[in-house]
PDB file of N, CA and C in Angstrom:
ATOM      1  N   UNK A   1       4.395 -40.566  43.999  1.00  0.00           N
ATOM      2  CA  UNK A   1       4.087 -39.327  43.320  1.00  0.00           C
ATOM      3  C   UNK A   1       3.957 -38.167  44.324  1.00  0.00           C
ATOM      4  N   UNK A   2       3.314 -38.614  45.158  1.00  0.00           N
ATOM      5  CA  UNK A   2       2.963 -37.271  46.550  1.00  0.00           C
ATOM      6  C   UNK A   2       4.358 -36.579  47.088  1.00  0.00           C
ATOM      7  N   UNK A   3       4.961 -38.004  47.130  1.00  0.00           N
ATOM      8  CA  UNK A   3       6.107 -37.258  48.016  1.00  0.00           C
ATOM      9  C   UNK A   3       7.676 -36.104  46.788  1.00  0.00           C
ATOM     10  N   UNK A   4       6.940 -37.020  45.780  1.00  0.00           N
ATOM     11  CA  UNK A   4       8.141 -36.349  44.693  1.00  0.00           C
ATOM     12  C   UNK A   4       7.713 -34.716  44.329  1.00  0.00           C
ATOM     13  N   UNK A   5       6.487 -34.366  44.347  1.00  0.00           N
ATOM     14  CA  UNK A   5       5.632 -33.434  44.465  1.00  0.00           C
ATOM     15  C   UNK A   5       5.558 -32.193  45.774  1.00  0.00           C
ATOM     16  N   UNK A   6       5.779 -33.068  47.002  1.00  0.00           N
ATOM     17  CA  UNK A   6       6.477 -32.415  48.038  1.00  0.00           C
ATOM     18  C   UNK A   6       7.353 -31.620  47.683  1.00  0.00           C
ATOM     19  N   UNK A   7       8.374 -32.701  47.428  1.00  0.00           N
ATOM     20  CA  UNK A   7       9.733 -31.762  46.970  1.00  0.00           C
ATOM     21  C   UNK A   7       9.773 -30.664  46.378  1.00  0.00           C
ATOM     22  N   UNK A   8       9.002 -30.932  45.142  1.00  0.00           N
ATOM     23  CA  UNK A   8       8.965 -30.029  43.942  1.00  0.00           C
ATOM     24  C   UNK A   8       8.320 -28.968  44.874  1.00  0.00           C
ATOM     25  N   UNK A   9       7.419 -28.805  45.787  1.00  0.00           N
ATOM     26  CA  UNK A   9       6.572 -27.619  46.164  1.00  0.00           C
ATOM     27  C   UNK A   9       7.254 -27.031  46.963  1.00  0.00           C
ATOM     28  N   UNK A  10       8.690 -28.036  48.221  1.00  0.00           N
ATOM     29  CA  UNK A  10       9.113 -27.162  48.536  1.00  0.00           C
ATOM     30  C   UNK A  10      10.349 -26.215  48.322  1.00  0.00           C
ATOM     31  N   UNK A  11      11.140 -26.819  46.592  1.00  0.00           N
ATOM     32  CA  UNK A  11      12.008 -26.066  45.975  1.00  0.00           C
ATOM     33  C   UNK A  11      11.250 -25.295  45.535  1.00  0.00           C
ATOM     34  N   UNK A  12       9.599 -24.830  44.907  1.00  0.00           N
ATOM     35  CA  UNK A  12       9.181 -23.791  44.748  1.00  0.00           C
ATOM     36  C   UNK A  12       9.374 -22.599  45.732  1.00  0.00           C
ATOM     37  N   UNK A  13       8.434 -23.427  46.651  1.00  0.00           N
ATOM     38  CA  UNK A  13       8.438 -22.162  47.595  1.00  0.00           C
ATOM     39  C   UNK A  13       9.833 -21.275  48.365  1.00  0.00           C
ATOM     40  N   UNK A  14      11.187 -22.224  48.407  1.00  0.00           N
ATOM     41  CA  UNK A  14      12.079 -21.783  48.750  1.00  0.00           C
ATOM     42  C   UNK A  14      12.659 -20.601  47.896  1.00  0.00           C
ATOM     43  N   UNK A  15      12.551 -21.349  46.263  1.00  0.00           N
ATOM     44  CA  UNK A  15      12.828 -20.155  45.585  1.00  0.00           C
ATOM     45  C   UNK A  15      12.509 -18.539  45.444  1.00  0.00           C
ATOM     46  N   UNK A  16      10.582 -19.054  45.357  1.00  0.00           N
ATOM     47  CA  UNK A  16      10.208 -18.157  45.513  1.00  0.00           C
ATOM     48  C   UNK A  16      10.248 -16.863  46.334  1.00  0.00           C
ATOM     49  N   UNK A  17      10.878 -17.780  47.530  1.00  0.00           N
ATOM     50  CA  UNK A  17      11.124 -16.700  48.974  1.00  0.00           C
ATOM     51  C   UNK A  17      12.262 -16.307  48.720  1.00  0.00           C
ATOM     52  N   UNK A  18      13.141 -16.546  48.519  1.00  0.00           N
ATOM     53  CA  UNK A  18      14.391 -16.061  47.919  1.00  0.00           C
ATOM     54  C   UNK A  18      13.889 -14.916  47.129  1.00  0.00           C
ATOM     55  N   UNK A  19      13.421 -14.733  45.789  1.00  0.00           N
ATOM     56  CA  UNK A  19      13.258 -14.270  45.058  1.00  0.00           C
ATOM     57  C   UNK A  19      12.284 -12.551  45.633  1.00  0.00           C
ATOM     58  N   UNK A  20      12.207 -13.241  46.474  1.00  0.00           N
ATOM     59  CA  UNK A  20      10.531 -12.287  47.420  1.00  0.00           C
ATOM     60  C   UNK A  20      11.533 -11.430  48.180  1.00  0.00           C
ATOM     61  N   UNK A  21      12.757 -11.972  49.321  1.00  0.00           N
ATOM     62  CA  UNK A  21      13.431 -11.321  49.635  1.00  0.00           C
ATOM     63  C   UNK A  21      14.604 -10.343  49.110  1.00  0.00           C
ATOM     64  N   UNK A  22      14.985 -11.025  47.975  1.00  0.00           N
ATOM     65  CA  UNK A  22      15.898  -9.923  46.875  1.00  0.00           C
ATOM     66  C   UNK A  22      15.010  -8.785  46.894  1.00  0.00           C
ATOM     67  N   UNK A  23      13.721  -9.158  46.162  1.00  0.00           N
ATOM     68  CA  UNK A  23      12.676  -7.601  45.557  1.00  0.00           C
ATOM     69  C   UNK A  23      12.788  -6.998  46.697  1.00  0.00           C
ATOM     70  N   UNK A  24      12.233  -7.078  48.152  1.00  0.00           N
ATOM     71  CA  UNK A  24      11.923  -6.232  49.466  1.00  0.00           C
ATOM     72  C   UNK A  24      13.467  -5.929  49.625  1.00  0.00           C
ATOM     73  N   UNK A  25      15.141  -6.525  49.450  1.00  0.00           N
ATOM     74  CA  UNK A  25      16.048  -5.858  49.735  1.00  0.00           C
ATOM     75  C   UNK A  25      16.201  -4.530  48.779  1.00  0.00           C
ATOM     76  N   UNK A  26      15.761  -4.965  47.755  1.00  0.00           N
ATOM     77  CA  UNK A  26      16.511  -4.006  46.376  1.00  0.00           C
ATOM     78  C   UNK A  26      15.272  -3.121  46.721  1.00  0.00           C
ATOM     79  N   UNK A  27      14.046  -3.272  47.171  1.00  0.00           N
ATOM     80  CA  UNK A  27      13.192  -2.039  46.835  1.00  0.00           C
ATOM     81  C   UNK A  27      13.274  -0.970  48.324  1.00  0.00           C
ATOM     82  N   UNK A  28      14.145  -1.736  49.464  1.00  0.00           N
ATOM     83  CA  UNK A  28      14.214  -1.271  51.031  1.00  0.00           C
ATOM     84  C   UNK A  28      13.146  -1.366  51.689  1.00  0.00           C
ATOM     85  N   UNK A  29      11.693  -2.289  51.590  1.00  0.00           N
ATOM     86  CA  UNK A  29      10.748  -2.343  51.789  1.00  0.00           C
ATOM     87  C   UNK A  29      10.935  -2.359  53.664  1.00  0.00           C
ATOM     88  N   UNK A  30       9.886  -1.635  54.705  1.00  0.00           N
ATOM     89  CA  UNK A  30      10.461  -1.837  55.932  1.00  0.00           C
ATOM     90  C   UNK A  30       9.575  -3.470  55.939  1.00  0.00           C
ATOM     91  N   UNK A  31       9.856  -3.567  57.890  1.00  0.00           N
ATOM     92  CA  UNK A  31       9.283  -5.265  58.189  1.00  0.00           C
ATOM     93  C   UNK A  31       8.118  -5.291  57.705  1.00  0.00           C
ATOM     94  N   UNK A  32       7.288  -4.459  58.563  1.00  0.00           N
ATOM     95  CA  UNK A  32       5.911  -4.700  57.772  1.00  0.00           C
ATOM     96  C   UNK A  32       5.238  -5.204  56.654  1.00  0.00           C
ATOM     97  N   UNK A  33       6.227  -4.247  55.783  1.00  0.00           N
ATOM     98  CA  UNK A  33       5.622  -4.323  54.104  1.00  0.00           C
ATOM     99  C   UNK A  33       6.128  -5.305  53.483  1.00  0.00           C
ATOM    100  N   UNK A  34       7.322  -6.167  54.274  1.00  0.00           N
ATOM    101  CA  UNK A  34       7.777  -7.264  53.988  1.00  0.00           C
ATOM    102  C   UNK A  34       7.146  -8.370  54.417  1.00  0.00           C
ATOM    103  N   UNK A  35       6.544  -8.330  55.538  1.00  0.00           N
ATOM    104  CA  UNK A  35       6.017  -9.432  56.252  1.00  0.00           C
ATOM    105  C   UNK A  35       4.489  -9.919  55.202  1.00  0.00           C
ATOM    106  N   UNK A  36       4.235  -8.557  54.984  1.00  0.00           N
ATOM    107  CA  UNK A  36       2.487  -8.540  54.200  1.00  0.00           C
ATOM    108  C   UNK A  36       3.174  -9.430  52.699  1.00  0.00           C
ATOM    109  N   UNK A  37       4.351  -9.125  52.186  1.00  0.00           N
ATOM    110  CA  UNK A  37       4.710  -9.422  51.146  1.00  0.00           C
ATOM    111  C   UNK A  37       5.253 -10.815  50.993  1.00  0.00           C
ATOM    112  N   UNK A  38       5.765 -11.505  52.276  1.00  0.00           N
ATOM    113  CA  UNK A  38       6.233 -12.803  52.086  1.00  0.00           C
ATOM    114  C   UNK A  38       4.683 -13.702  52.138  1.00  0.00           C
ATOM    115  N   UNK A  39       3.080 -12.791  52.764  1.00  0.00           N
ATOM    116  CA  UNK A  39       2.142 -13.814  53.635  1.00  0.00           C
ATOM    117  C   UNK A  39       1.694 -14.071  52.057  1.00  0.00           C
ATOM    118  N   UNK A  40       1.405 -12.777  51.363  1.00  0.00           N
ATOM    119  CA  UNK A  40       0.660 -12.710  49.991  1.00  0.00           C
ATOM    120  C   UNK A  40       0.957 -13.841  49.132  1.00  0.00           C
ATOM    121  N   UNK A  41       2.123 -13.326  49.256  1.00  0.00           N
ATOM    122  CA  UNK A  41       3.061 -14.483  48.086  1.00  0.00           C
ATOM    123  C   UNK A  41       3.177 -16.070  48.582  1.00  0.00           C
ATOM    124  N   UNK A  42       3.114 -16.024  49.569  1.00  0.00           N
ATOM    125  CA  UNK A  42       3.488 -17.563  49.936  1.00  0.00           C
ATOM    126  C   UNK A  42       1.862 -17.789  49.591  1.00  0.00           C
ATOM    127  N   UNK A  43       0.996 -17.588  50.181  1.00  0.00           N
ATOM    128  CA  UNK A  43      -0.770 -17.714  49.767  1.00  0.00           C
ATOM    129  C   UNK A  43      -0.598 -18.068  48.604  1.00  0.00           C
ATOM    130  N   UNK A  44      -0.698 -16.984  47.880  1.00  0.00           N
ATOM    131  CA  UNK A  44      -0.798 -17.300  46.352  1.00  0.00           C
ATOM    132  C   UNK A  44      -0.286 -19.127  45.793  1.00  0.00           C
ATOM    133  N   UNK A  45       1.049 -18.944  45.799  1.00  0.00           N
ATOM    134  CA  UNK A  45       1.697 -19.682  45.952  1.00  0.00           C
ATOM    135  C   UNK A  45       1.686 -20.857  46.042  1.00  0.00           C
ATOM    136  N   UNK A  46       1.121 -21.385  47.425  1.00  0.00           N
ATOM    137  CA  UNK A  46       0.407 -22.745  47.793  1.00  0.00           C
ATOM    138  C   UNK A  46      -0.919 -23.310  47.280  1.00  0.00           C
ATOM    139  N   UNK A  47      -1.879 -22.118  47.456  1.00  0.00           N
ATOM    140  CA  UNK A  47      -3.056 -22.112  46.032  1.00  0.00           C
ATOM    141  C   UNK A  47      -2.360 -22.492  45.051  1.00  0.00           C
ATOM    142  N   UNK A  48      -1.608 -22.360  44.091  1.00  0.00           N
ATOM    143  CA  UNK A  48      -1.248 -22.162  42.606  1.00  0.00           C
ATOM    144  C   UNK A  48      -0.731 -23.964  42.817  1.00  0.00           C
ATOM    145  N   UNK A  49       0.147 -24.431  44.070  1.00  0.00           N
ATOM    146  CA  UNK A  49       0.683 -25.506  43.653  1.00  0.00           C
ATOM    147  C   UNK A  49      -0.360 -26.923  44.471  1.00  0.00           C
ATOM    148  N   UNK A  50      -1.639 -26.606  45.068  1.00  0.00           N
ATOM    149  CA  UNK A  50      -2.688 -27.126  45.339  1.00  0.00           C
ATOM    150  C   UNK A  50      -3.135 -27.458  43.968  1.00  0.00           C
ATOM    151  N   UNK A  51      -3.754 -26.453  43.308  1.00  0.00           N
ATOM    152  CA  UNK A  51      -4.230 -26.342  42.281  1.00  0.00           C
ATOM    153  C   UNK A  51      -3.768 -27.658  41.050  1.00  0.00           C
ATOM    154  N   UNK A  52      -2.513 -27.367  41.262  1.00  0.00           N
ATOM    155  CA  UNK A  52      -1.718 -28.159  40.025  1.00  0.00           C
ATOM    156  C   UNK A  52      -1.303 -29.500  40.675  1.00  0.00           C
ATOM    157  N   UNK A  53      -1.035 -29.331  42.208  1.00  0.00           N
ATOM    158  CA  UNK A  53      -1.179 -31.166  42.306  1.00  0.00           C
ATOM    159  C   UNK A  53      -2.885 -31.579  42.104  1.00  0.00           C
ATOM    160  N   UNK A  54      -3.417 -31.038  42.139  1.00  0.00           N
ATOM    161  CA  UNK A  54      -5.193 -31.595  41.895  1.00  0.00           C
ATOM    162  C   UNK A  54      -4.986 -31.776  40.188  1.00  0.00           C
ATOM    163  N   UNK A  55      -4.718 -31.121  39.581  1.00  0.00           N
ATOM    164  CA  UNK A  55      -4.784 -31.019  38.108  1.00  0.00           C
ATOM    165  C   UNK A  55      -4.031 -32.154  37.755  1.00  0.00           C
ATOM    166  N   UNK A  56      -2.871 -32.517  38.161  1.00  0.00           N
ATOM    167  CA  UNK A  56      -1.748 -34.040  38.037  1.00  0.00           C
ATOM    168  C   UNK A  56      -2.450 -35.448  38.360  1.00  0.00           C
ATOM    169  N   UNK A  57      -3.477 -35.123  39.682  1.00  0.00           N
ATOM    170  CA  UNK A  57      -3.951 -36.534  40.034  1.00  0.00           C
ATOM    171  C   UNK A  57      -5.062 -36.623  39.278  1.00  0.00           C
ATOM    172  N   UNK A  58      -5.538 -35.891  38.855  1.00  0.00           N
ATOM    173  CA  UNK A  58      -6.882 -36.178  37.983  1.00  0.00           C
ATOM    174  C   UNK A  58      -6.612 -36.555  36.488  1.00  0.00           C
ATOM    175  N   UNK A  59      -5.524 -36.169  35.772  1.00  0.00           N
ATOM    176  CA  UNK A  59      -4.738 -36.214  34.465  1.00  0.00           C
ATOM    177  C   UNK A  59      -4.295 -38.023  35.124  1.00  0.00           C
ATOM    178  N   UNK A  60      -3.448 -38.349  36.202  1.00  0.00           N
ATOM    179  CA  UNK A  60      -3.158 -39.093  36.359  1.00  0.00           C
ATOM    180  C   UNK A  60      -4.075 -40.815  36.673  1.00  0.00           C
ATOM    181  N   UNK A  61      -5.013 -40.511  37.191  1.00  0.00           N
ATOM    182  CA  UNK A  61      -6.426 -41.082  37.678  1.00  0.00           C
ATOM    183  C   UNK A  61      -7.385 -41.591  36.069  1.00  0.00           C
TER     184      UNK A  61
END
């Protein structure tokens, strides 16, 4: 389960960064405001999929 979960967290996060870098191309954001914008989002992010592998093993348990 852990490792299938891996996966899944790190096709999230890849996407997500993808998705993070389109917005900062299309909006011309400089490095900075990009750098603050990939740290935010990836944070969030790993919280949100912490969160939900805790929520799986306890449903699962």
């Amino acid at each position: 389960m852990m490792i299938f979960y891996m996966i899944f967290a790190f096709i999230v996060l890849v996407i997500f960064n993808f998705l993070t870098k389109t917005f900062c191309i299309k909006m011309q954001l400089d490095k900075a405001k990009q750098a603050k914008n990939f740290r935010v989002i990836n944070m969030i992010m790993v919280a949100l999929l912490v969160c939900s592998y805790l929520r799986v093993i306890n449903v699962a348990v």
